[in-house]
Protein backbone atom coordinates (compact mmCIF):
# COMPACT_ATOMS: atom_id res chain seq x y z
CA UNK A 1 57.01 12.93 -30.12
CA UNK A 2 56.36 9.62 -29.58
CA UNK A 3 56.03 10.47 -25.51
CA UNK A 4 53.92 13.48 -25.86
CA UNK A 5 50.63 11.41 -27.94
CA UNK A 6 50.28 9.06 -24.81
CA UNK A 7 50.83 11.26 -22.73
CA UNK A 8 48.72 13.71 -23.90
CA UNK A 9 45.73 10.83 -24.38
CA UNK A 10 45.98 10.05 -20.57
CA UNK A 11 45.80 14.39 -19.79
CA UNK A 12 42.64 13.63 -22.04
CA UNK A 13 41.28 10.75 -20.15
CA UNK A 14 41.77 12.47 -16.56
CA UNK A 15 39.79 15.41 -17.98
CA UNK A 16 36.56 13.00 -19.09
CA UNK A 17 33.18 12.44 -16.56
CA UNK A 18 32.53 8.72 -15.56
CA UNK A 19 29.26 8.22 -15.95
CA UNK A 20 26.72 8.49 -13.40
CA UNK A 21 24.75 5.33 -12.57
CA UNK A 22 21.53 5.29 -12.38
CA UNK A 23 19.45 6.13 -8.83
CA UNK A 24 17.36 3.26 -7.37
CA UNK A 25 13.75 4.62 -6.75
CA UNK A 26 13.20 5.72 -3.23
CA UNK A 27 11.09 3.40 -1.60
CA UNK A 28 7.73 4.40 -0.72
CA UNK A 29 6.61 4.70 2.86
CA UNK A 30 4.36 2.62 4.39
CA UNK A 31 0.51 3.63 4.81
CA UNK A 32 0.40 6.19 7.48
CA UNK A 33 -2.53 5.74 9.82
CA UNK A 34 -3.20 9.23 10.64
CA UNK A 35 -4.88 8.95 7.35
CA UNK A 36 -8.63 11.67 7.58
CA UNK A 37 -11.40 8.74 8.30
CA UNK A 38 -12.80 8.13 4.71
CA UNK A 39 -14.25 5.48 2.42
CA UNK A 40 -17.07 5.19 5.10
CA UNK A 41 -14.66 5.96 8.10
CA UNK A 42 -12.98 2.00 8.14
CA UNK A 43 -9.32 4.27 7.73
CA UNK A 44 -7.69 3.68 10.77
CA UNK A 45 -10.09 1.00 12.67
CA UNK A 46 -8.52 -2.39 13.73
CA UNK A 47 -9.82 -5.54 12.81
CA UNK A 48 -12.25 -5.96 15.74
CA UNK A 49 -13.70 -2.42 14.70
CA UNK A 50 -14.57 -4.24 11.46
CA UNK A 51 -16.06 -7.17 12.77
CA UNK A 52 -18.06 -5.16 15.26
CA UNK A 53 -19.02 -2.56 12.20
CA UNK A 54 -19.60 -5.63 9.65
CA UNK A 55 -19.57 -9.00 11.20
CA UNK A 56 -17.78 -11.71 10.46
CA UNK A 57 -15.36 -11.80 7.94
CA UNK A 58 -15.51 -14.27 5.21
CA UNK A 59 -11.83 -14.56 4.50
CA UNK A 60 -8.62 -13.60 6.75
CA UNK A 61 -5.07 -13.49 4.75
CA UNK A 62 -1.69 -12.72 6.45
CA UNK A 63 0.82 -11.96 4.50
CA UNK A 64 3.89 -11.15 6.57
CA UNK A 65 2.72 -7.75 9.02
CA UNK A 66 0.14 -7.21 6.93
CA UNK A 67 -3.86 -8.63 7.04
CA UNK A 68 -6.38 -8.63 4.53
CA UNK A 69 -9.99 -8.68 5.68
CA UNK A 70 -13.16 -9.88 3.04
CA UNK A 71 -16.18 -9.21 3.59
CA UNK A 72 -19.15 -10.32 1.63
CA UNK A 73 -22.00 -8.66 1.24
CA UNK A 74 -25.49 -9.40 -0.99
CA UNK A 75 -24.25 -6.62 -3.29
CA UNK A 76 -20.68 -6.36 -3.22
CA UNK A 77 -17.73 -8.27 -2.05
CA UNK A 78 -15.07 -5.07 0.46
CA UNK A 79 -11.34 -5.94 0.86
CA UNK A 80 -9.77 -3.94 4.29
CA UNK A 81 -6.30 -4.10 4.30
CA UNK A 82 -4.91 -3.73 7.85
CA UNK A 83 -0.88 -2.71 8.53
CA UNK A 84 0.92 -2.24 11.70
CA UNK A 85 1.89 0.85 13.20
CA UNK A 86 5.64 2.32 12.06
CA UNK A 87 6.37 1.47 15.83
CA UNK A 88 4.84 -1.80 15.78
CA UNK A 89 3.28 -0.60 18.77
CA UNK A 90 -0.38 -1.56 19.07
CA UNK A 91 -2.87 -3.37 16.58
CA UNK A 92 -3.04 -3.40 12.86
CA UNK A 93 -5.31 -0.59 11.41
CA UNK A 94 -6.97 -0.43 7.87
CA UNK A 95 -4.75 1.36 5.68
CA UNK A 96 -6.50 0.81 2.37
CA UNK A 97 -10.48 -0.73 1.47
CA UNK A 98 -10.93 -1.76 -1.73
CA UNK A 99 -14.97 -2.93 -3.13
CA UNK A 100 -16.19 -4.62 -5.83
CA UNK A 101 -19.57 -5.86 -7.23
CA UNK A 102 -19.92 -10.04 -7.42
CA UNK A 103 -19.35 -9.72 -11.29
CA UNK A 104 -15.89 -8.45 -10.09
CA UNK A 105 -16.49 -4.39 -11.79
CA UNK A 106 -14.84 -2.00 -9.11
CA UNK A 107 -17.72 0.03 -7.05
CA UNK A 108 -17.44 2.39 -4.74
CA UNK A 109 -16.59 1.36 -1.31
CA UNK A 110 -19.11 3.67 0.58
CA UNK A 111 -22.04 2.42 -1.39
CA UNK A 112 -20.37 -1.50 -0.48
CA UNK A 113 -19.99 -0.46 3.03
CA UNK A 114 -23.33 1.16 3.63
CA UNK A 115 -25.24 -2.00 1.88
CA UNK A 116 -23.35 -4.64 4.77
CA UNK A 117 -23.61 -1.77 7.37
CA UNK A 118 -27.44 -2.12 7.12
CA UNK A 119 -27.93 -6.13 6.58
């Protein structure tokens, strides 16, 4: 008797799940840059696109592959952000523009584009 209750504990035991552990996130892929032209068609242009399109910018920021373009405008203050291609073949290209007034409230980036387009 006394070999049959351990014995039948480990039978038990072999018969139990393990836990599954938990899944990391999948990582997100980097901005594609076949992206449709929007937000004023800057999706997709390299940084001397913008310059020619807006002038000069007011602030350049690397941060490892990545640039950040500011431009300031009268109106409204327009972040590009530029990324490399998946290849790392060729320039950086805007990937994502973000605009906000000079109190800092979001605004949309066509309406912050078309004001700096026409000064």
């Amino acid at each position: 008797m006394r070999l049959t209750l351990p014995f039948a504990a480990l039978l038990l035991a072999g018969c139990a799940t393990a836990p599954s552990p938990p899944q990391a996130p999948l990582p997100q892929p980097p901005p594609t840059m076949s992206a449709p032209p929007m937000r004023g068609e800057l999706i997709g242009m390299t940084a001397s696109e913008l310059v020619q399109r807006l002038g000069t910018p007011a602030l350049q920021i690397r941060e490892g592959r990545s640039l950040k373009l500011q431009f300031r405008g009268s109106r409204c203050i327009l972040d590009a952000y530029l990324y490399p291609p998946r290849d790392a073949s060729g320039p950086e290209r805007v990937a994502h523009v973000d605009a906000r007034l000079r109190s800092g409230v979001e605004t949309d980036p066509r309406t912050c584009i078309a004001s700096m387009s026409r000064a």
